[in-house]
Protein backbone atom coordinates (compact mmCIF):
# COMPACT_ATOMS: atom_id res chain seq x y z
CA UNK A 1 8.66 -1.13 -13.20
CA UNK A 2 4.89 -1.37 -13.21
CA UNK A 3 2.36 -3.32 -15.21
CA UNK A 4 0.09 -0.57 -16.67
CA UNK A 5 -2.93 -2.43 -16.89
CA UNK A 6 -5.85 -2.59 -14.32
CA UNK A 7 -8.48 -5.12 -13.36
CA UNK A 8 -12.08 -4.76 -12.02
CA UNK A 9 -13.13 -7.28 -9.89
CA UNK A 10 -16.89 -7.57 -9.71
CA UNK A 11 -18.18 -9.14 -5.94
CA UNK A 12 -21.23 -10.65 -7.13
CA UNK A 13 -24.24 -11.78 -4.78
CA UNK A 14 -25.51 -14.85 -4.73
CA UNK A 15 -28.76 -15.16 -2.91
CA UNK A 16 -31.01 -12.04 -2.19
CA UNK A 17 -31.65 -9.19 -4.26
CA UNK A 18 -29.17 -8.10 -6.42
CA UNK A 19 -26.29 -6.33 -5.26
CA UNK A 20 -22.67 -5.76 -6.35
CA UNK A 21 -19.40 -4.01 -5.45
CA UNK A 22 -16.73 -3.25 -8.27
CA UNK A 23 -12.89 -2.80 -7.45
CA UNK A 24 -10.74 -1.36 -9.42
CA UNK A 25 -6.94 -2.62 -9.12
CA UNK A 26 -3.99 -1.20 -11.19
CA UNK A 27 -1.03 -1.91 -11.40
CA UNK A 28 -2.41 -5.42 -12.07
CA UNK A 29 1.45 -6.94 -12.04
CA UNK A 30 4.13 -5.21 -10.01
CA UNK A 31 7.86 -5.69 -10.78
CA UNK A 32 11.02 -3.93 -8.80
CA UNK A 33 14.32 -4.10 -10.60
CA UNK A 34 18.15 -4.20 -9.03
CA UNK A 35 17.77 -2.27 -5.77
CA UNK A 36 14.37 -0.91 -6.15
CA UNK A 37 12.32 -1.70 -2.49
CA UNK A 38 9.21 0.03 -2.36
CA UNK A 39 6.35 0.41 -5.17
CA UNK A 40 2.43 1.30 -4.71
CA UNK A 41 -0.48 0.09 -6.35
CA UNK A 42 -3.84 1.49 -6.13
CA UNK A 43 -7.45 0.02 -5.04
CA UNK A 44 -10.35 2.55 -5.99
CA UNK A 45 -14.34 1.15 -4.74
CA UNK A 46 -16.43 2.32 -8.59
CA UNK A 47 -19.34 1.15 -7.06
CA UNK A 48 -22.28 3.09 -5.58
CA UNK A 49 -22.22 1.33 -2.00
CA UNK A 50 -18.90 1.52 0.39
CA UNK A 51 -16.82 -1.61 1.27
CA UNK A 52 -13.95 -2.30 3.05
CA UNK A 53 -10.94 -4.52 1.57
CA UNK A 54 -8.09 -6.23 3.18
CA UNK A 55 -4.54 -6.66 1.46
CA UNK A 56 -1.93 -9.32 2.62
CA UNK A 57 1.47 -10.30 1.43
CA UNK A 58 2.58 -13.60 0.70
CA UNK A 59 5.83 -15.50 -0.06
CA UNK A 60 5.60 -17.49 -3.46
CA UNK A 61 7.67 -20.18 -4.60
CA UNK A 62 6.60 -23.66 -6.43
CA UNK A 63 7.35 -26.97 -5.42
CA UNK A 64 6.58 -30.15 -6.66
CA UNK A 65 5.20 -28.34 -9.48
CA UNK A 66 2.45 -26.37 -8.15
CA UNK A 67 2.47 -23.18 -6.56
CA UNK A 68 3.01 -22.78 -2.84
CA UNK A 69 2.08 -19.83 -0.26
CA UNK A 70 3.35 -18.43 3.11
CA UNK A 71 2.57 -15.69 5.21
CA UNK A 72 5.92 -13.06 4.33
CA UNK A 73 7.95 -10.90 6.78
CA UNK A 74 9.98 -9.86 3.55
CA UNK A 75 7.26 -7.74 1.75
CA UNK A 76 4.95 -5.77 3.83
CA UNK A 77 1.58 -3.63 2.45
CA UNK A 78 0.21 -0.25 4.36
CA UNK A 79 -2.09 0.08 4.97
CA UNK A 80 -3.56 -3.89 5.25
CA UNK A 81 -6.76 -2.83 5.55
CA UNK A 82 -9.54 0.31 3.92
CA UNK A 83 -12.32 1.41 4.07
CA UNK A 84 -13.62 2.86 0.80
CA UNK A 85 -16.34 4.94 0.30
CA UNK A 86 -18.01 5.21 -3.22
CA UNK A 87 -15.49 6.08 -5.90
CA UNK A 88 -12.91 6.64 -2.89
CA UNK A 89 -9.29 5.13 -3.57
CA UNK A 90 -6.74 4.12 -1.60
CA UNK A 91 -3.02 3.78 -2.23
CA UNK A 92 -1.29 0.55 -0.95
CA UNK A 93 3.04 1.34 -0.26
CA UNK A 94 4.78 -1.72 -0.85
CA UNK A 95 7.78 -2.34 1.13
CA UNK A 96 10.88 -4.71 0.91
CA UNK A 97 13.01 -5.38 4.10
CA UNK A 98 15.65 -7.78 5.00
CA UNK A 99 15.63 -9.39 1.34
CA UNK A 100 18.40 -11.69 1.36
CA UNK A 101 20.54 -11.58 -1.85
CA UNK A 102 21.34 -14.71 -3.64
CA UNK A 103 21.50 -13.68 -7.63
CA UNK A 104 17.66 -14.90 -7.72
CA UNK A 105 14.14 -13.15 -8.52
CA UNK A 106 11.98 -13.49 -5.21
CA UNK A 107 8.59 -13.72 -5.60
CA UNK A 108 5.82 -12.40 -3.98
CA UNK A 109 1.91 -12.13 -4.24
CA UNK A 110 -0.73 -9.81 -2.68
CA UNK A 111 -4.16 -11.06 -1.88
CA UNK A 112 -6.36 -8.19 -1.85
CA UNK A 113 -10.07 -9.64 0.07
CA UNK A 114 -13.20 -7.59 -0.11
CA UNK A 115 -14.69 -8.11 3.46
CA UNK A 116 -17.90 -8.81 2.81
CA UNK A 117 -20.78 -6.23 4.78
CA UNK A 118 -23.44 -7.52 6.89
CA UNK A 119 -26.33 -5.89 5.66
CA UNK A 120 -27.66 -4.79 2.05
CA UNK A 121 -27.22 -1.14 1.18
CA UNK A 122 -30.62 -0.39 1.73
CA UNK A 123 -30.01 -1.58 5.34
CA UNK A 124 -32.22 -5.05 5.00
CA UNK A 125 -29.41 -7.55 5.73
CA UNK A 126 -30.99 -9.25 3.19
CA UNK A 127 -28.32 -10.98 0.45
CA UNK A 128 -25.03 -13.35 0.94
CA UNK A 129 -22.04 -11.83 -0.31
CA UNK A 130 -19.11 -13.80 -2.07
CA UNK A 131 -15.84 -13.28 -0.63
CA UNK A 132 -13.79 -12.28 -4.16
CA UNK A 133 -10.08 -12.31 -3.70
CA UNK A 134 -7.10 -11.03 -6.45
CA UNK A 135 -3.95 -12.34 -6.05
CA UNK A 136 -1.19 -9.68 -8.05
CA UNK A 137 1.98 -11.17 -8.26
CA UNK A 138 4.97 -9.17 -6.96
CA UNK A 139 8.54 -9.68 -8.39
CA UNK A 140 11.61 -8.54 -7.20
CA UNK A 141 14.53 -9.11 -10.47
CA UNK A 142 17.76 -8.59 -10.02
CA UNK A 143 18.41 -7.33 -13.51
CA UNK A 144 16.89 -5.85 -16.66
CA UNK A 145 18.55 -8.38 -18.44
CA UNK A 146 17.51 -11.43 -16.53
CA UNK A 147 15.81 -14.09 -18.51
CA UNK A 148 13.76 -17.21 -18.02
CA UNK A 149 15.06 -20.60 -19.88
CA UNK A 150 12.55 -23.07 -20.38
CA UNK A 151 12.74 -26.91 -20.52
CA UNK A 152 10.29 -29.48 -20.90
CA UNK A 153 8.85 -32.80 -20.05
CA UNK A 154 6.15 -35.20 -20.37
CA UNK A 155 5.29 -38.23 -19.08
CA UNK A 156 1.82 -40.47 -18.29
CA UNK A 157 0.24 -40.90 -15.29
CA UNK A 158 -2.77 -42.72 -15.61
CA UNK A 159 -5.20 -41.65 -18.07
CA UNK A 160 -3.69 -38.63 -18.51
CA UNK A 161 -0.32 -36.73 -19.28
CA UNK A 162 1.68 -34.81 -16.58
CA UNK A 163 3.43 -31.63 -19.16
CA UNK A 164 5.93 -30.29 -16.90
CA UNK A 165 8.28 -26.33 -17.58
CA UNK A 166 11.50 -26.26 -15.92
CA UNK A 167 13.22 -22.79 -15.21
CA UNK A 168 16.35 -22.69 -15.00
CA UNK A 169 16.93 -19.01 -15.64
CA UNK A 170 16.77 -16.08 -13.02
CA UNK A 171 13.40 -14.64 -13.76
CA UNK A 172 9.92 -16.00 -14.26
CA UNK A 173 8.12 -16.64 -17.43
CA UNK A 174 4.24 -16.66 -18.21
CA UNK A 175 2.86 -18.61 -20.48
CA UNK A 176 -0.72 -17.48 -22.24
CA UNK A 177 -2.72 -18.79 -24.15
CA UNK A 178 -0.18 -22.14 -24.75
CA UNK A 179 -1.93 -24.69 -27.31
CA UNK A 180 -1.06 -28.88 -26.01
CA UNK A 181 -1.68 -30.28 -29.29
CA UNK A 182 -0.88 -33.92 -30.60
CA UNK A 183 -0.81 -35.64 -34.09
CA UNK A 184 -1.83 -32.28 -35.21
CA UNK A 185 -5.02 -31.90 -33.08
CA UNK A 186 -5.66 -29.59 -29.83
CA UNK A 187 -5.98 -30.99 -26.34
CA UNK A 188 -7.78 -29.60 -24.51
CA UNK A 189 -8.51 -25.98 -23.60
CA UNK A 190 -5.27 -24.01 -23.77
CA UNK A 191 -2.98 -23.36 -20.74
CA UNK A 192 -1.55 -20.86 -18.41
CA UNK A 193 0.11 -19.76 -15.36
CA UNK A 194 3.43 -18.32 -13.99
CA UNK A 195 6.93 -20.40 -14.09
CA UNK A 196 9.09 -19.21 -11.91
CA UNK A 197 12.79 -18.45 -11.98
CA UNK A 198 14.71 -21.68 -10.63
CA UNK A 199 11.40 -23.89 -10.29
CA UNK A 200 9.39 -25.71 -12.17
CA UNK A 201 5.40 -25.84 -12.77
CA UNK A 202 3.36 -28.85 -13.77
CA UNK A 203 -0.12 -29.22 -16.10
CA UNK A 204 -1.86 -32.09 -15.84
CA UNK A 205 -3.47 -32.56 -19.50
CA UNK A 206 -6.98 -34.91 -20.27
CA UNK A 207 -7.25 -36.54 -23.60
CA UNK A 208 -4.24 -37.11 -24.90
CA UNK A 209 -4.28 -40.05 -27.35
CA UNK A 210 -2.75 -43.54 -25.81
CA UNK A 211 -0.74 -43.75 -28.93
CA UNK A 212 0.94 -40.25 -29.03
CA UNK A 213 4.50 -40.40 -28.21
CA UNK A 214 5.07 -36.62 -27.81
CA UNK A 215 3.08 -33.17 -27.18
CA UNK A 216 3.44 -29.95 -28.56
CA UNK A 217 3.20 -26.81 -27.17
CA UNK A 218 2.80 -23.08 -28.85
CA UNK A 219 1.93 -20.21 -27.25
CA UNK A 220 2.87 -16.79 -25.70
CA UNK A 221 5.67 -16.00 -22.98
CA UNK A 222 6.69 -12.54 -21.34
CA UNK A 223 9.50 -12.47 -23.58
CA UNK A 224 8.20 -14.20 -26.85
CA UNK A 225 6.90 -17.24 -27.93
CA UNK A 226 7.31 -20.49 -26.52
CA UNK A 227 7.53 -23.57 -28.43
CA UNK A 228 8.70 -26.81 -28.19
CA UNK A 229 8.30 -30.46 -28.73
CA UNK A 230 8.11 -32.72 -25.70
CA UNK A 231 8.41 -36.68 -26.10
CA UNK A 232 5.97 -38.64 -23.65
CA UNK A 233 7.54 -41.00 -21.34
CA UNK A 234 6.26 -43.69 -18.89
C-alpha cells in the first residue's frame, strides 16, 4: 500500500550564479502489509540540467526518545545509484529479505542524496551546490488492522518541559500539526514527527509557564485525532 502523494525537492545553490535541480519523489510514504516484500517508488530529474542521485536504506527504530539510524541488510534499493538526464526517471525496486517475524511493524527509511556536480551547466565550475537529502519512511505492518495506542507524559527539565508519546500498539502513528497548549494558551510552534510501534518519541517544549501543572495536546494522527491531557511532573 502506497502513499499517493509526491514531493519535489528543490537543490538550491548557494554561492555563484543561480542554479537549481528539482526532484520529483512519489510515493512520498511507502507501506507493505502482511507478506508483501517488494514495492517501487519513483525519482524523475524536472529540471533542465542532469544530476545523479544516490538512494540508501536504513534501519529505524527510536530510543531514548529520539530517532535512531543504521545501515540495513533487511531492506535493500536497486538500483543505489542514477544518473538522470533532464525529465528522465528512474524506478527504485524495494526489496525485503530475511525479515525476522516477531508480531511487530519494522521500520525502515530511504535517504535519497542528490550528488552534487562539479561544474555549472554552462561548464564554468562556478557555484557550490547543497547536498539536499529526503528521507521516506518505509513500513513493513503486519496487519490492516494494526493500530497505534498512545500514552503520554510530561515532566520538567530545566527551563523547559520534556512531552513524551508512548506506543504501545503494533504500528506507528504520526502526529501533524499537534497544538502544546497550557492554561488555554499555545506553546510554542506546533509539533510533529513519527511514533513508532513499541517505542516512544520525546519533544522538548520552550515556554511553558512555571506554574502550569499539565499540557495539552490536540492535533492530527494517521488514524484520527489525538488528544489528551498530560499532568507535569518533576
Amino acid at each position: 500500500m502506497f502513499s499517493s502523494r509526491w514531493l519535489t525537492i528543490a537543490f538550491i545553490v548557494i554561492a555563484g550564479p543561480v542554479l537549481a535541480t528539482s526532484l520529483d519523489i512519489g510515493p512520498t510514504r511507502i507501506q507493505m502489509i502482511g507478506p508483501e516484500r517488494t514495492a517501487t517508488m519513483t525519482i524523475r530529474n524536472s529540471d533542465s540540467a542532469p544530476t545523479n542521485v544516490q538512494v540508501r536504506t536504513l534501519d529505524w527504530s527510536q530510543a531514548n526518545g529520539s530517532d535512531q539510524y543504521t545501515p540495513s541488510t533487511t531492506l535493500l534499493a536497486s538500483p543505489p545509484q542514477a544518473a538522470l538526464a533532464p525529465g528522465d526517471s528512474q524506478v527504485i525496486r524495494l526489496v525485503v529479505e530475511n525479515l525476522s517475524s516477531n508480531g511487530s511493524e519494522r521500520a525502515f527509511r530511504l535517504v535519497i542524496d542528490q550528488i552534487p556536480a562539479s561544474q555549472a551547466p554552462d561548464g564554468t565550475g562556478a557555484g557550490v551546490r547543497t547536498a539536499i537529502r529526503a528521507l521516506v519512511p518505509v513500513f513493513i505492518t503486519p496487519s490492516t488492522q494494526d493500530r497505534p495506542k498512545l500514552s503520554w507524559n510530561a515532566r520538567r527539565s530545566g527551563s523547559a518541559v520534556v512531552l513524551s508519546a508512548s506506543n504501545s500498539g503494533v504500528a506507528h502513528d504520526r502526529l501533524v500539526s499537534a497544538v502544546v497548549s497550557a492554561g488555554g494558551k499555545q506553546i510554542g510552534d506546533p509539533i510533529e514527527g513519527y511514533v513508532l510501534g513499541k517505542a516512544t518519541r520525546s519533544w522538548t517544549i520552550v515556554g511553558v509557564p512555571a506554574g502550569a501543572t499539565s499540557v495539552r495536546i490536540v492535533g492530527d494522527g494517521d488514524f484520527g485525532q489525538v488528544q489528551a491531557d498530560v499532568p507535569i511532573t518533576s
